[in-house]
PDB file of N, CA and C in Angstrom:
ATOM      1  N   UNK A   1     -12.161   1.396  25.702  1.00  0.00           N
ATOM      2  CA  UNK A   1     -11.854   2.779  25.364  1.00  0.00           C
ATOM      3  C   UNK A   1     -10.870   2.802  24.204  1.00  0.00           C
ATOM      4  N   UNK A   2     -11.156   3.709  22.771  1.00  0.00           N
ATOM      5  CA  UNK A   2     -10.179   3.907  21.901  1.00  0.00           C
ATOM      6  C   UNK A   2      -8.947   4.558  22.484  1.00  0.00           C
ATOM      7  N   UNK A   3      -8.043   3.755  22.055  1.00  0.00           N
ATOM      8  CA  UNK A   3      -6.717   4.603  21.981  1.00  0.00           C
ATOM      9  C   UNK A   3      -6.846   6.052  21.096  1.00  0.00           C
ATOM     10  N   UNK A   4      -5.770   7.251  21.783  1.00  0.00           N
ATOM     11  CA  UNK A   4      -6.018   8.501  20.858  1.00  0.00           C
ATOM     12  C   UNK A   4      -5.512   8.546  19.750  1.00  0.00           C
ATOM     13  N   UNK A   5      -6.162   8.642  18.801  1.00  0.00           N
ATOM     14  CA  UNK A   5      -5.753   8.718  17.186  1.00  0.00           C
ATOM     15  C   UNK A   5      -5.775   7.108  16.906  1.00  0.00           C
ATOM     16  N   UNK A   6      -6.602   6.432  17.262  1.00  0.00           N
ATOM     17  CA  UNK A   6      -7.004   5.085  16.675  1.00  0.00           C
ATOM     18  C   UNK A   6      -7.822   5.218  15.397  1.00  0.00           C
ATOM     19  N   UNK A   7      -8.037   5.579  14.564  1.00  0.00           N
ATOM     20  CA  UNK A   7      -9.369   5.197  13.188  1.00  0.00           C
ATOM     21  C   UNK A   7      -9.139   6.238  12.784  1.00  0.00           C
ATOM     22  N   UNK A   8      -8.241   7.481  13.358  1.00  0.00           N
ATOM     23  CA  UNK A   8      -8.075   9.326  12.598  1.00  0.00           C
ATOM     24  C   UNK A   8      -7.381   8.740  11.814  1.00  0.00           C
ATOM     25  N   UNK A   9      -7.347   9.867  10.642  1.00  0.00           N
ATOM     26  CA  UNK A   9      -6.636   9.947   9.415  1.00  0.00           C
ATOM     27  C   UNK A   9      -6.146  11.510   9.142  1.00  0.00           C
ATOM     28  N   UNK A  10      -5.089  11.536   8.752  1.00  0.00           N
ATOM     29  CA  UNK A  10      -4.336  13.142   8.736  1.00  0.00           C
ATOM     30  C   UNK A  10      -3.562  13.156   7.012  1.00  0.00           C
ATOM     31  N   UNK A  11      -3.926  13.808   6.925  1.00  0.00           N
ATOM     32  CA  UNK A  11      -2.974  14.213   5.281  1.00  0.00           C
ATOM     33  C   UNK A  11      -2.891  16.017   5.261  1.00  0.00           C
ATOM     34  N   UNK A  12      -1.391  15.170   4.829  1.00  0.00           N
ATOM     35  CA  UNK A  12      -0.393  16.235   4.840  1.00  0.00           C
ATOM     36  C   UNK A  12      -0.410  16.714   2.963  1.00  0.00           C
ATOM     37  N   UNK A  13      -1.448  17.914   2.457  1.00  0.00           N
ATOM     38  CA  UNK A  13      -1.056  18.339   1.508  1.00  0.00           C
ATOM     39  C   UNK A  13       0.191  18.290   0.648  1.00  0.00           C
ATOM     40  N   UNK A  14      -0.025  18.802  -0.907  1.00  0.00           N
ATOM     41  CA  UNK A  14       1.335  18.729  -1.641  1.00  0.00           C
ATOM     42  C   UNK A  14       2.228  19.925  -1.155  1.00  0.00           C
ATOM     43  N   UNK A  15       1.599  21.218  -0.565  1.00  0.00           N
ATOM     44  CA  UNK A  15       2.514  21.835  -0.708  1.00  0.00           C
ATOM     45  C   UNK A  15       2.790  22.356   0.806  1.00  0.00           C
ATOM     46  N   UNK A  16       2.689  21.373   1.623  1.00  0.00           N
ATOM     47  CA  UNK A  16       3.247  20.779   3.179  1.00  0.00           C
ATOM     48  C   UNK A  16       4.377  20.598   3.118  1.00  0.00           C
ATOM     49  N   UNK A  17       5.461  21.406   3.697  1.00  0.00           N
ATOM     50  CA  UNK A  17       6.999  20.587   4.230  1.00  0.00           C
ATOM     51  C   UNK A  17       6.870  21.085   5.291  1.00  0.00           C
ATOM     52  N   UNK A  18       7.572  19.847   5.959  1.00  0.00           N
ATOM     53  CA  UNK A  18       7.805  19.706   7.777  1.00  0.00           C
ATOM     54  C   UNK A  18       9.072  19.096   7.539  1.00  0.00           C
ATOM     55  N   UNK A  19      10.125  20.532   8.681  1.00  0.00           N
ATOM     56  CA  UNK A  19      10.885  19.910   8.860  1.00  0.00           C
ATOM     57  C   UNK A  19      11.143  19.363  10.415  1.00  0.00           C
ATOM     58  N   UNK A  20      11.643  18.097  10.467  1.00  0.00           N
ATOM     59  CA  UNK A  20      11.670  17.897  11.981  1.00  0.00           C
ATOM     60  C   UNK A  20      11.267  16.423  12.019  1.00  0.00           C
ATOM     61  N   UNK A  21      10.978  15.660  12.815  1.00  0.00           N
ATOM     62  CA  UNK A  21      10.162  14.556  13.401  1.00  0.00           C
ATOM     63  C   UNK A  21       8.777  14.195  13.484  1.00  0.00           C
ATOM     64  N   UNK A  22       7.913  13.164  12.826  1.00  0.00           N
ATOM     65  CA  UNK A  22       6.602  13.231  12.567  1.00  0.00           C
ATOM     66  C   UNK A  22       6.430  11.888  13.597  1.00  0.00           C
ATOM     67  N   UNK A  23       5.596  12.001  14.458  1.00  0.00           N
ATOM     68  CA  UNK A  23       5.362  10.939  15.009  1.00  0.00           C
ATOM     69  C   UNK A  23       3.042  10.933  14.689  1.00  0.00           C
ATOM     70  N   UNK A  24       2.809   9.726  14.492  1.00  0.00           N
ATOM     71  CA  UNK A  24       1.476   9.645  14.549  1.00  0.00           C
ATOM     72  C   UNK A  24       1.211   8.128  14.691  1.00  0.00           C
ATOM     73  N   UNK A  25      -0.315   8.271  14.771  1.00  0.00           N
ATOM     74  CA  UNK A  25      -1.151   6.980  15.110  1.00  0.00           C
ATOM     75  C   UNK A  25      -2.429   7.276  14.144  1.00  0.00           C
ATOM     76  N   UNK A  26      -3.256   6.035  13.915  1.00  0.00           N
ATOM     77  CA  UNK A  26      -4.225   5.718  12.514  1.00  0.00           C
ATOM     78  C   UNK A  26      -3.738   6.250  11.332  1.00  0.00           C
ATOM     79  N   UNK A  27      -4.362   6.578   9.991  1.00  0.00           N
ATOM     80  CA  UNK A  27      -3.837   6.785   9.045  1.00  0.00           C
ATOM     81  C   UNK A  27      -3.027   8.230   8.715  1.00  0.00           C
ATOM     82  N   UNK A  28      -1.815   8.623   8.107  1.00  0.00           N
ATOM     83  CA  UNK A  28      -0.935   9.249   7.591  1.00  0.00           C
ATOM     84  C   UNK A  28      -1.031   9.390   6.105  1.00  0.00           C
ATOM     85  N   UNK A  29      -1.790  10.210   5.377  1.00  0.00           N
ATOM     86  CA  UNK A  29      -1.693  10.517   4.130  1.00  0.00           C
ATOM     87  C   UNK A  29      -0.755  11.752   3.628  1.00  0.00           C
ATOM     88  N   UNK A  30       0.607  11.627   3.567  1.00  0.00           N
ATOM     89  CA  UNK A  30       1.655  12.487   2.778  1.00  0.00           C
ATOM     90  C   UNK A  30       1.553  12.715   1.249  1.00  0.00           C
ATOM     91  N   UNK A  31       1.164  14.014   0.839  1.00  0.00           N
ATOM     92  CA  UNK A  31       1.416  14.090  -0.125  1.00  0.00           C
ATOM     93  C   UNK A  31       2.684  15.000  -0.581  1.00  0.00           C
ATOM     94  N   UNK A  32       2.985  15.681   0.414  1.00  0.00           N
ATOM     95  CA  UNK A  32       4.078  16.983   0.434  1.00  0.00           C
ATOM     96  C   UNK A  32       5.464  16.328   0.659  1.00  0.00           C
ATOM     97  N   UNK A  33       6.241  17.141   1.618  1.00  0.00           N
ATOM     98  CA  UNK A  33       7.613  16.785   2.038  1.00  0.00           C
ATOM     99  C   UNK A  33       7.421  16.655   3.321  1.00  0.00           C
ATOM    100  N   UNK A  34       8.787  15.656   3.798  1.00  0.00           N
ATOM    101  CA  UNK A  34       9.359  15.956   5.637  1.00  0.00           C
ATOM    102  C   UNK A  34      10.839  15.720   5.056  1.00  0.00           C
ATOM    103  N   UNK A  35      11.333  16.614   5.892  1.00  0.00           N
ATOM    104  CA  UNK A  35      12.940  16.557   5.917  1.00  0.00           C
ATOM    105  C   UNK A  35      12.980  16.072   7.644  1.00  0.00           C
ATOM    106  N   UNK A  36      12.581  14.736   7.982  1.00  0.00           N
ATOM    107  CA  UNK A  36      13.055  14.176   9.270  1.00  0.00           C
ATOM    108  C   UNK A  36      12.426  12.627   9.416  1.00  0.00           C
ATOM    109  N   UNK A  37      12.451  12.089  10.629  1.00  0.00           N
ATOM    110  CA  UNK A  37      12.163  11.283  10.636  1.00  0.00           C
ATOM    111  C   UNK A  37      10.602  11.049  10.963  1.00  0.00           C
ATOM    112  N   UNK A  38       9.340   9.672   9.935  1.00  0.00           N
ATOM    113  CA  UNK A  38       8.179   9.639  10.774  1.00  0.00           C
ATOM    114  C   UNK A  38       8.076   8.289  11.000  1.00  0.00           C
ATOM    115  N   UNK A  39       7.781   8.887  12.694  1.00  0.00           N
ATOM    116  CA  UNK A  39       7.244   7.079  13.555  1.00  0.00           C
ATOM    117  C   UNK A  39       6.210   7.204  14.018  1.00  0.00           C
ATOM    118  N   UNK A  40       5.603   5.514  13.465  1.00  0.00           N
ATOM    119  CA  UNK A  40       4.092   5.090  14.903  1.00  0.00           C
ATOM    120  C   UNK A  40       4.529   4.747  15.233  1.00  0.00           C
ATOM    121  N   UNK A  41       3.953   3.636  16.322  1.00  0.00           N
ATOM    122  CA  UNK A  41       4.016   2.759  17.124  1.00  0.00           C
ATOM    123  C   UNK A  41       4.096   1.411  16.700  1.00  0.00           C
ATOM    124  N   UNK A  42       5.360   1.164  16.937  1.00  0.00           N
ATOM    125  CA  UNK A  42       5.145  -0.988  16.130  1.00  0.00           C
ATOM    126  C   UNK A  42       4.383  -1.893  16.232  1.00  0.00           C
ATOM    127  N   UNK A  43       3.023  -1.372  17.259  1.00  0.00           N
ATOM    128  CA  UNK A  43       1.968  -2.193  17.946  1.00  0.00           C
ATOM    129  C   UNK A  43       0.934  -2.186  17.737  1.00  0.00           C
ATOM    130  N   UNK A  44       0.776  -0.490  16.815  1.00  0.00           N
ATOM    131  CA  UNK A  44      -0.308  -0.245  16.382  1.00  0.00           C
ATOM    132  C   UNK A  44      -0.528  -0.771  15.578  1.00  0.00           C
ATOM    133  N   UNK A  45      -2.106  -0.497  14.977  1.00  0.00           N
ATOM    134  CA  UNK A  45      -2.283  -0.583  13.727  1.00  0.00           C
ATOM    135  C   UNK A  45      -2.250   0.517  12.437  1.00  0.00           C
ATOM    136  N   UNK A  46      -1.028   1.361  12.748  1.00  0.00           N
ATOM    137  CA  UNK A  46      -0.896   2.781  11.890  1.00  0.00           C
ATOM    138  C   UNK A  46      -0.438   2.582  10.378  1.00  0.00           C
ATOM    139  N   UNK A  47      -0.992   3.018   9.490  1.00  0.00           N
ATOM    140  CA  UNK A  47      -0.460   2.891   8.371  1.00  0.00           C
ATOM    141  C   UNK A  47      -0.159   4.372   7.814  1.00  0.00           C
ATOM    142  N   UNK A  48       0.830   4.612   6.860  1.00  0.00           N
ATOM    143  CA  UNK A  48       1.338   5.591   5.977  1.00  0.00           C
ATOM    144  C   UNK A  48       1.131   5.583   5.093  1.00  0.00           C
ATOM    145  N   UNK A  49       0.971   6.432   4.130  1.00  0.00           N
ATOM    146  CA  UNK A  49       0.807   6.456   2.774  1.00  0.00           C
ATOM    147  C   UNK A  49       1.430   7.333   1.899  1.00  0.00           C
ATOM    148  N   UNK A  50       2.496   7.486   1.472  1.00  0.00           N
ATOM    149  CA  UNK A  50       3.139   8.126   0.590  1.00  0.00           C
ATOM    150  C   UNK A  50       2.514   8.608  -0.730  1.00  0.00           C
ATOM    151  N   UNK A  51       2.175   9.296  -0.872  1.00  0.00           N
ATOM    152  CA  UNK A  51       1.126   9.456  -2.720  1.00  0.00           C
ATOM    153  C   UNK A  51       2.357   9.846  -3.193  1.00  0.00           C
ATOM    154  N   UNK A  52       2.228   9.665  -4.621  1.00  0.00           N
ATOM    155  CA  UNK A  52       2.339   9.983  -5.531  1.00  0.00           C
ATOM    156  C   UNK A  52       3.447  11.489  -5.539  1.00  0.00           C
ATOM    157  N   UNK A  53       5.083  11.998  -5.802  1.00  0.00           N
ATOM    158  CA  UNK A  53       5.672  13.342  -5.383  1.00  0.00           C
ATOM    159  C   UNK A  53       5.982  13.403  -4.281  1.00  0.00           C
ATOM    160  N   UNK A  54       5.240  12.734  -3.448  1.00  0.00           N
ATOM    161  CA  UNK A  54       5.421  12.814  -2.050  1.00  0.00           C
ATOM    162  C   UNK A  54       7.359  12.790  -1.701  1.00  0.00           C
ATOM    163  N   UNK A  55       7.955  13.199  -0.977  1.00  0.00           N
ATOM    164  CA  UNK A  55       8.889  12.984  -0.746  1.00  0.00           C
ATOM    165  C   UNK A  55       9.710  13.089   0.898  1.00  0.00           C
ATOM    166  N   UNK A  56      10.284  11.727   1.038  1.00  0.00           N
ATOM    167  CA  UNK A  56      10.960  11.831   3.010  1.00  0.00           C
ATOM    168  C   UNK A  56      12.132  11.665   2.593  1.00  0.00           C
ATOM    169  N   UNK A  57      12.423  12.869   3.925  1.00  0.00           N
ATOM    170  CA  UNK A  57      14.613  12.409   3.863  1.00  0.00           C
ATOM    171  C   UNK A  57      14.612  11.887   4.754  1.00  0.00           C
ATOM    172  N   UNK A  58      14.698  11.181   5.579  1.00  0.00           N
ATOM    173  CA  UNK A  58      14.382  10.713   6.758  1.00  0.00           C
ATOM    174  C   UNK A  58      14.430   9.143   7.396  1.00  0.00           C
ATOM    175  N   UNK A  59      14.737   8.377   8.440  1.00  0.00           N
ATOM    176  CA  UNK A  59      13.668   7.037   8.331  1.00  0.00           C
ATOM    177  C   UNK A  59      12.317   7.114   8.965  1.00  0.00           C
ATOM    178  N   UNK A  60      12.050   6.173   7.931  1.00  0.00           N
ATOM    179  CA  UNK A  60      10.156   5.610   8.546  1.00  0.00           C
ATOM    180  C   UNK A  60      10.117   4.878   9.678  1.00  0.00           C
ATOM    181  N   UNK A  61       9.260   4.493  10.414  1.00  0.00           N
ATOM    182  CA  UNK A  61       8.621   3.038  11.205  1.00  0.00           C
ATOM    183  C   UNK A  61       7.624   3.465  11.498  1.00  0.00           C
ATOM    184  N   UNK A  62       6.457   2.353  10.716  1.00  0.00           N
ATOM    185  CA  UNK A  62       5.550   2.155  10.319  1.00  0.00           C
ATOM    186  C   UNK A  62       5.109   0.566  10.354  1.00  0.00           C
ATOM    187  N   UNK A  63       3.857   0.634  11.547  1.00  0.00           N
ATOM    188  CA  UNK A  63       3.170  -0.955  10.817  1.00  0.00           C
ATOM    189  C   UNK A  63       3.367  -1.135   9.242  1.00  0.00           C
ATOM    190  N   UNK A  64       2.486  -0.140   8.806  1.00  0.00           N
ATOM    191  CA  UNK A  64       1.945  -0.641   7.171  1.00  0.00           C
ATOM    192  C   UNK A  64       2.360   0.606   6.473  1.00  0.00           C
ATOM    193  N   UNK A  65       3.010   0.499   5.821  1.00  0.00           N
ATOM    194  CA  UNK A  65       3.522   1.510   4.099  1.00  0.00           C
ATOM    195  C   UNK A  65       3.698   1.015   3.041  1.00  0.00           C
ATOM    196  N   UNK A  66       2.674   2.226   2.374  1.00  0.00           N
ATOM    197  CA  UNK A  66       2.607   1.758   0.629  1.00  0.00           C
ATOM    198  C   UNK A  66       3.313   3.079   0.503  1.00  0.00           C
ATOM    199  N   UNK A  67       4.359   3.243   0.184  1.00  0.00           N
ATOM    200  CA  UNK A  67       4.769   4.172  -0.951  1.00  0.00           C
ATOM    201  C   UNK A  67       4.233   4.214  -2.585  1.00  0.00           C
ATOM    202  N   UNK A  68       4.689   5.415  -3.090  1.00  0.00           N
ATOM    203  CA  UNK A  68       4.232   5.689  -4.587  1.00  0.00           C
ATOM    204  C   UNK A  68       5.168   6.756  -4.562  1.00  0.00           C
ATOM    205  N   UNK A  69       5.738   7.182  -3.882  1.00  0.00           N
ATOM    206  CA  UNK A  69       6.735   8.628  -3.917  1.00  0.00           C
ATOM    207  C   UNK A  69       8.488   8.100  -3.642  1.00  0.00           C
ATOM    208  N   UNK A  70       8.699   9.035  -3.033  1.00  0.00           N
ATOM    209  CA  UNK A  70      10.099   8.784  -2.971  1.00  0.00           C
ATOM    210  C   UNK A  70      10.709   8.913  -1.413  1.00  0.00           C
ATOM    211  N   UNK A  71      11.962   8.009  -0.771  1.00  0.00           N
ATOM    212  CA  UNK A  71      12.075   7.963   0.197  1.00  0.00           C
ATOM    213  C   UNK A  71      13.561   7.318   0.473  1.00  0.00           C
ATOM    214  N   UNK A  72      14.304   9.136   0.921  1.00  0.00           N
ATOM    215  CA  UNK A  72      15.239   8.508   1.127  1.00  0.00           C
ATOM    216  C   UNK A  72      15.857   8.668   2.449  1.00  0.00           C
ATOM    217  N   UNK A  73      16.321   7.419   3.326  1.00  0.00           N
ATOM    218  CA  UNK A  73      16.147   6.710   4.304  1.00  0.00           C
ATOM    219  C   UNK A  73      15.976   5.094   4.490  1.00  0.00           C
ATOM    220  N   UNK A  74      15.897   4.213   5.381  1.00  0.00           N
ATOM    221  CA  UNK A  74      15.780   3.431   5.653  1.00  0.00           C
ATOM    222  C   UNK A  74      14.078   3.419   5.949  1.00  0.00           C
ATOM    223  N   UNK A  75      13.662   2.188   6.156  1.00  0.00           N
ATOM    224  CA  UNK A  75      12.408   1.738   6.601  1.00  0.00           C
ATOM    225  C   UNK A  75      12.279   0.905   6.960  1.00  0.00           C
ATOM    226  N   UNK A  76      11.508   0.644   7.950  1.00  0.00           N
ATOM    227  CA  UNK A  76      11.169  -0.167   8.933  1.00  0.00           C
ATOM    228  C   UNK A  76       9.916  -0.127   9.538  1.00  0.00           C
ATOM    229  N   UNK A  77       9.058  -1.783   8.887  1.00  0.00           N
ATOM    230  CA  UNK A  77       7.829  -1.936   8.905  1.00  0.00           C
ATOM    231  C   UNK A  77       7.559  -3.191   9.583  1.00  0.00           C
ATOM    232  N   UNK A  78       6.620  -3.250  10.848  1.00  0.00           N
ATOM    233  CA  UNK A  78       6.078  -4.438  11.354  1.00  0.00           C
ATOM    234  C   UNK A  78       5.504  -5.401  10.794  1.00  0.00           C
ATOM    235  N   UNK A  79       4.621  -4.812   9.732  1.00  0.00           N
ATOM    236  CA  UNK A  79       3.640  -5.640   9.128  1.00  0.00           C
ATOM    237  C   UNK A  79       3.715  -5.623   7.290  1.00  0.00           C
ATOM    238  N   UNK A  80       3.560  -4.355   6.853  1.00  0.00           N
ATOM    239  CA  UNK A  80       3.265  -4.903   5.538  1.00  0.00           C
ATOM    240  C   UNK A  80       3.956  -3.517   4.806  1.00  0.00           C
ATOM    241  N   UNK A  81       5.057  -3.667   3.666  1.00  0.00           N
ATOM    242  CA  UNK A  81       5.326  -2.518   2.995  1.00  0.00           C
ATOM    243  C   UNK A  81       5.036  -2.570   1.397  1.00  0.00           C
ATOM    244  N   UNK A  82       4.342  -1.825   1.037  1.00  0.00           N
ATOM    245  CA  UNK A  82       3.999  -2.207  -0.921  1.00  0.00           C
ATOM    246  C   UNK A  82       4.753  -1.188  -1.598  1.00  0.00           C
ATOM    247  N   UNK A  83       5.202  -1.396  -2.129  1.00  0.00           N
ATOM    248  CA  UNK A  83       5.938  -0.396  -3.123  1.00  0.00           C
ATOM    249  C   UNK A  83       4.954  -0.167  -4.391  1.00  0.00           C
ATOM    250  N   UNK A  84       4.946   1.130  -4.461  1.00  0.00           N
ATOM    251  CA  UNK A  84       3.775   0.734  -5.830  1.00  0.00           C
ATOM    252  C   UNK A  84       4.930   1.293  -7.023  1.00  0.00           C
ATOM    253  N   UNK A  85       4.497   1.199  -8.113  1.00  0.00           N
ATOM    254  CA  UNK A  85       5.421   1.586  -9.423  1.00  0.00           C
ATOM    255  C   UNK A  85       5.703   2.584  -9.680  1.00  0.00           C
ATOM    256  N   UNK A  86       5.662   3.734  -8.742  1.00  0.00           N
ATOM    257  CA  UNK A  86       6.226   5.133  -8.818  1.00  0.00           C
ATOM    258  C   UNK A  86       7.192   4.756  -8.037  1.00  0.00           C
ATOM    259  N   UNK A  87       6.962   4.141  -7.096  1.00  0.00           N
ATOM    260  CA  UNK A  87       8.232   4.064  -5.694  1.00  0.00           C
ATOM    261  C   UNK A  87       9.551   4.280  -6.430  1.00  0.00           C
ATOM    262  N   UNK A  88      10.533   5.397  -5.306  1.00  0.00           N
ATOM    263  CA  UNK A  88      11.556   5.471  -5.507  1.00  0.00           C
ATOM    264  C   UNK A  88      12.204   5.101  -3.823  1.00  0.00           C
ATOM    265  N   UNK A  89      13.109   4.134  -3.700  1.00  0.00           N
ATOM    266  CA  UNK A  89      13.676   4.272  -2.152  1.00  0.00           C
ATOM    267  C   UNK A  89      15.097   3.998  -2.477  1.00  0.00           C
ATOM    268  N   UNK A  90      15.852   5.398  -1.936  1.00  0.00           N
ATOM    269  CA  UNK A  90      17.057   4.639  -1.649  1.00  0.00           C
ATOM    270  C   UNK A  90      17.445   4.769   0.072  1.00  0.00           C
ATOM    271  N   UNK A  91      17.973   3.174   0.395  1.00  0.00           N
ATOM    272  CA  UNK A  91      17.673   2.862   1.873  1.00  0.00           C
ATOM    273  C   UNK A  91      17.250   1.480   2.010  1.00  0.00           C
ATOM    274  N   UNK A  92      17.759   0.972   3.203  1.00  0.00           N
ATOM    275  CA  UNK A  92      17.227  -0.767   3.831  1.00  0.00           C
ATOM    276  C   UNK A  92      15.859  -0.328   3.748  1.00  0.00           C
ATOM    277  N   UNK A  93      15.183  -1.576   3.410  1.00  0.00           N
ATOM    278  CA  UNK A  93      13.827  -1.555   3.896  1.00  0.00           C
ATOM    279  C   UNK A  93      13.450  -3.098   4.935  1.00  0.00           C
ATOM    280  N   UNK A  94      13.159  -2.930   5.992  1.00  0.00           N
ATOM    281  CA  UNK A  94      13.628  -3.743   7.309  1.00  0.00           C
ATOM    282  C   UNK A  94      11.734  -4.106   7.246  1.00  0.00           C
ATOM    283  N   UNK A  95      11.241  -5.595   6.963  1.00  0.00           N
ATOM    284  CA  UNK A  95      10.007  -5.939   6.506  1.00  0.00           C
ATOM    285  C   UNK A  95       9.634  -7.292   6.912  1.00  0.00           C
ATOM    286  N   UNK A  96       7.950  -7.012   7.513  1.00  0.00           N
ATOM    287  CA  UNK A  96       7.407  -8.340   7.873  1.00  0.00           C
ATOM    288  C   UNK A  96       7.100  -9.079   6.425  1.00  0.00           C
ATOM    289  N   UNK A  97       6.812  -8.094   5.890  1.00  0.00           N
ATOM    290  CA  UNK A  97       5.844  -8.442   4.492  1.00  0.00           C
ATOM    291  C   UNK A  97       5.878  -7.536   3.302  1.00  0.00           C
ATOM    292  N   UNK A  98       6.245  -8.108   2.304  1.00  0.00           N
ATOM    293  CA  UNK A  98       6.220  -6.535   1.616  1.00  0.00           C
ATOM    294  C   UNK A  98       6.285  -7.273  -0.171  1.00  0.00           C
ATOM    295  N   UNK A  99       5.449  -6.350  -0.747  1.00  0.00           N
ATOM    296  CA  UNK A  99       4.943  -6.508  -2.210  1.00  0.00           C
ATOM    297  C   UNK A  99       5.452  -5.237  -3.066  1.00  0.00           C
ATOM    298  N   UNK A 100       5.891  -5.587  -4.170  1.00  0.00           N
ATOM    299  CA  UNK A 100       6.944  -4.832  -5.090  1.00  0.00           C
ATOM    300  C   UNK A 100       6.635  -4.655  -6.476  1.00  0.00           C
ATOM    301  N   UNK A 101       6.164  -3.642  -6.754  1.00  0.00           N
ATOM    302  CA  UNK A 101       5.020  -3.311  -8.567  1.00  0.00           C
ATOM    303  C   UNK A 101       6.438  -3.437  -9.031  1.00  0.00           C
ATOM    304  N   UNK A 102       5.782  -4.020 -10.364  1.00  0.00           N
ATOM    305  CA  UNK A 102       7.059  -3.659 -11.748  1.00  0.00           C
ATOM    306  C   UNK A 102       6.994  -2.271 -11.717  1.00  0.00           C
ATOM    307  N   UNK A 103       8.272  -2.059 -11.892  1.00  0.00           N
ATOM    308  CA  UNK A 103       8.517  -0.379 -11.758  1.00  0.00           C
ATOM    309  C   UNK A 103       9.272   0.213 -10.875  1.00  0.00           C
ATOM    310  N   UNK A 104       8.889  -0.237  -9.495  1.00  0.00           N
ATOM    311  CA  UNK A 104       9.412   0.539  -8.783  1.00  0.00           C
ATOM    312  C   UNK A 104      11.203   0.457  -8.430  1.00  0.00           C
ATOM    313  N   UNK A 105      11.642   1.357  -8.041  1.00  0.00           N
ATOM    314  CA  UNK A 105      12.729   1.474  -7.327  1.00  0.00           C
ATOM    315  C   UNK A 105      13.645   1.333  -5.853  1.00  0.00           C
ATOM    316  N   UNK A 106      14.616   0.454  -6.164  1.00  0.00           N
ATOM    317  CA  UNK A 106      15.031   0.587  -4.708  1.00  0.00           C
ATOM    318  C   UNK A 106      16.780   0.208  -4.291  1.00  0.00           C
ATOM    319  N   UNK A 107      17.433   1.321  -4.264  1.00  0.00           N
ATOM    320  CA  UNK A 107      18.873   1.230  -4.052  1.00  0.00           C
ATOM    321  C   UNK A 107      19.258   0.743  -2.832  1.00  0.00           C
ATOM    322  N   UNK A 108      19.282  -0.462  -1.890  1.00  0.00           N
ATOM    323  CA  UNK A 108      19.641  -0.538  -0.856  1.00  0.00           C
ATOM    324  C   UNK A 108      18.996  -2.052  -0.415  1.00  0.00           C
ATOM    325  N   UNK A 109      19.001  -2.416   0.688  1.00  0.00           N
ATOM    326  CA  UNK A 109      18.855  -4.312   0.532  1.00  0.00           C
ATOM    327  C   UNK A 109      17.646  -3.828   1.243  1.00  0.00           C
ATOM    328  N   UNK A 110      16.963  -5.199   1.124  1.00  0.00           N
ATOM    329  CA  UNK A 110      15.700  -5.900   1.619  1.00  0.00           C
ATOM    330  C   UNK A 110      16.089  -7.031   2.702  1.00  0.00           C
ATOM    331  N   UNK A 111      15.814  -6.586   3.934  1.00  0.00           N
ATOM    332  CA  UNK A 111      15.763  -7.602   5.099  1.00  0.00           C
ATOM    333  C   UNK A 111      14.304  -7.981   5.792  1.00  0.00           C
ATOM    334  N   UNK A 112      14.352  -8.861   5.590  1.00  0.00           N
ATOM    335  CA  UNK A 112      13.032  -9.846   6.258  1.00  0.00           C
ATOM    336  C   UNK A 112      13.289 -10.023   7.372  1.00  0.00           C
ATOM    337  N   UNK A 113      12.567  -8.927   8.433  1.00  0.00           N
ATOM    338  CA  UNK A 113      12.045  -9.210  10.044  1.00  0.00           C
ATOM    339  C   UNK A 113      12.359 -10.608  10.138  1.00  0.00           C
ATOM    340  N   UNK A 114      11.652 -11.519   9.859  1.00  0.00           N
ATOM    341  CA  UNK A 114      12.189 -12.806   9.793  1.00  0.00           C
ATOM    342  C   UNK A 114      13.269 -14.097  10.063  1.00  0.00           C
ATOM    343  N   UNK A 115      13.767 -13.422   8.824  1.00  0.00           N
ATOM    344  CA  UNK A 115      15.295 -13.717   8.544  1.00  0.00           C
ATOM    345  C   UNK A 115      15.965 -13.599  10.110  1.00  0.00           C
ATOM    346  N   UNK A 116      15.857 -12.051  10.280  1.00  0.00           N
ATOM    347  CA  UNK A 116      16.697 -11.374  11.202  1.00  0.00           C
ATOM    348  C   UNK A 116      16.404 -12.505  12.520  1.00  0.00           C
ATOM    349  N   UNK A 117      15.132 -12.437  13.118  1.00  0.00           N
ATOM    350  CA  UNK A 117      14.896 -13.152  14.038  1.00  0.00           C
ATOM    351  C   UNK A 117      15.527 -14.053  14.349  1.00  0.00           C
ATOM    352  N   UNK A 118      15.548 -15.080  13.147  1.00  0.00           N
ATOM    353  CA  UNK A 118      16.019 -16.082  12.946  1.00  0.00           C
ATOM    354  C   UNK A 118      17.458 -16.001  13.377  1.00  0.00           C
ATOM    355  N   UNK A 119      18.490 -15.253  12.940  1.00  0.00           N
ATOM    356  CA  UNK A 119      19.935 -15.594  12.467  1.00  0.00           C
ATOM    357  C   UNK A 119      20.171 -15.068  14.512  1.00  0.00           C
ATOM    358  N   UNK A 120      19.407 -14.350  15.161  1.00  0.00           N
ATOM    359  CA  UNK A 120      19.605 -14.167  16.937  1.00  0.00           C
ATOM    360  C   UNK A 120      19.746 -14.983  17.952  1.00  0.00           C
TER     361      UNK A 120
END
């Protein structure tokens, strides 16, 4: 039996603001605003997608995020975070895996899930 919201996909228009807490499962396409925090599940397989303007005040946790927008907050990803060359983040970004375009931006440190494990 699928889990609910396993393979859905939801996008949030440009001219979408939510303020408050976003919680979801399968794909998250933001193109608008949230002034709060959005979480999946660390187990899932949920990914986010920030386009392009997009903008969070908030923190993330997220298996998988590609930003292209802006995000300010911390983040925190199980599996994989890409920054593409619009990315703006200021905030930790707390990462299993994560790939970084020339271009992008990011005021705040990079910790490797990893690492962390490790130093416990």
């Amino acid at each position: 039996m699928a889990k609910k919201g396993a393979g859905a996909a939801s996008l949030f228009e440009a001219d979408i603001e939510v303020v408050g807490d976003v919680s979801f499962a399968g794909e998250l396409y933001l193109q608008g605003r949230v002034n709060g925090n959005i979480m999946a599940p660390g187990e899932s397989g949920a990914s986010l997608f920030l386009q392009e303007h997009s903008e969070v005040n908030g923190e993330i946790r997220a298996p998988t995020l590609v930003v292209s927008g802006r995000v300010a907050g911390d983040i925190y990803s199980t599996r994989r975070v890409t920054l593409k060359s619009s990315a703006d983040v200021v905030g930790n970004i707390h990462y299993a895996e994560i790939l970084v375009e020339e271009g992008a931006s990011v005021n705040g440190m990079l910790v490797s899930l990893g690492q962390t494990e490790q130093k416990l």
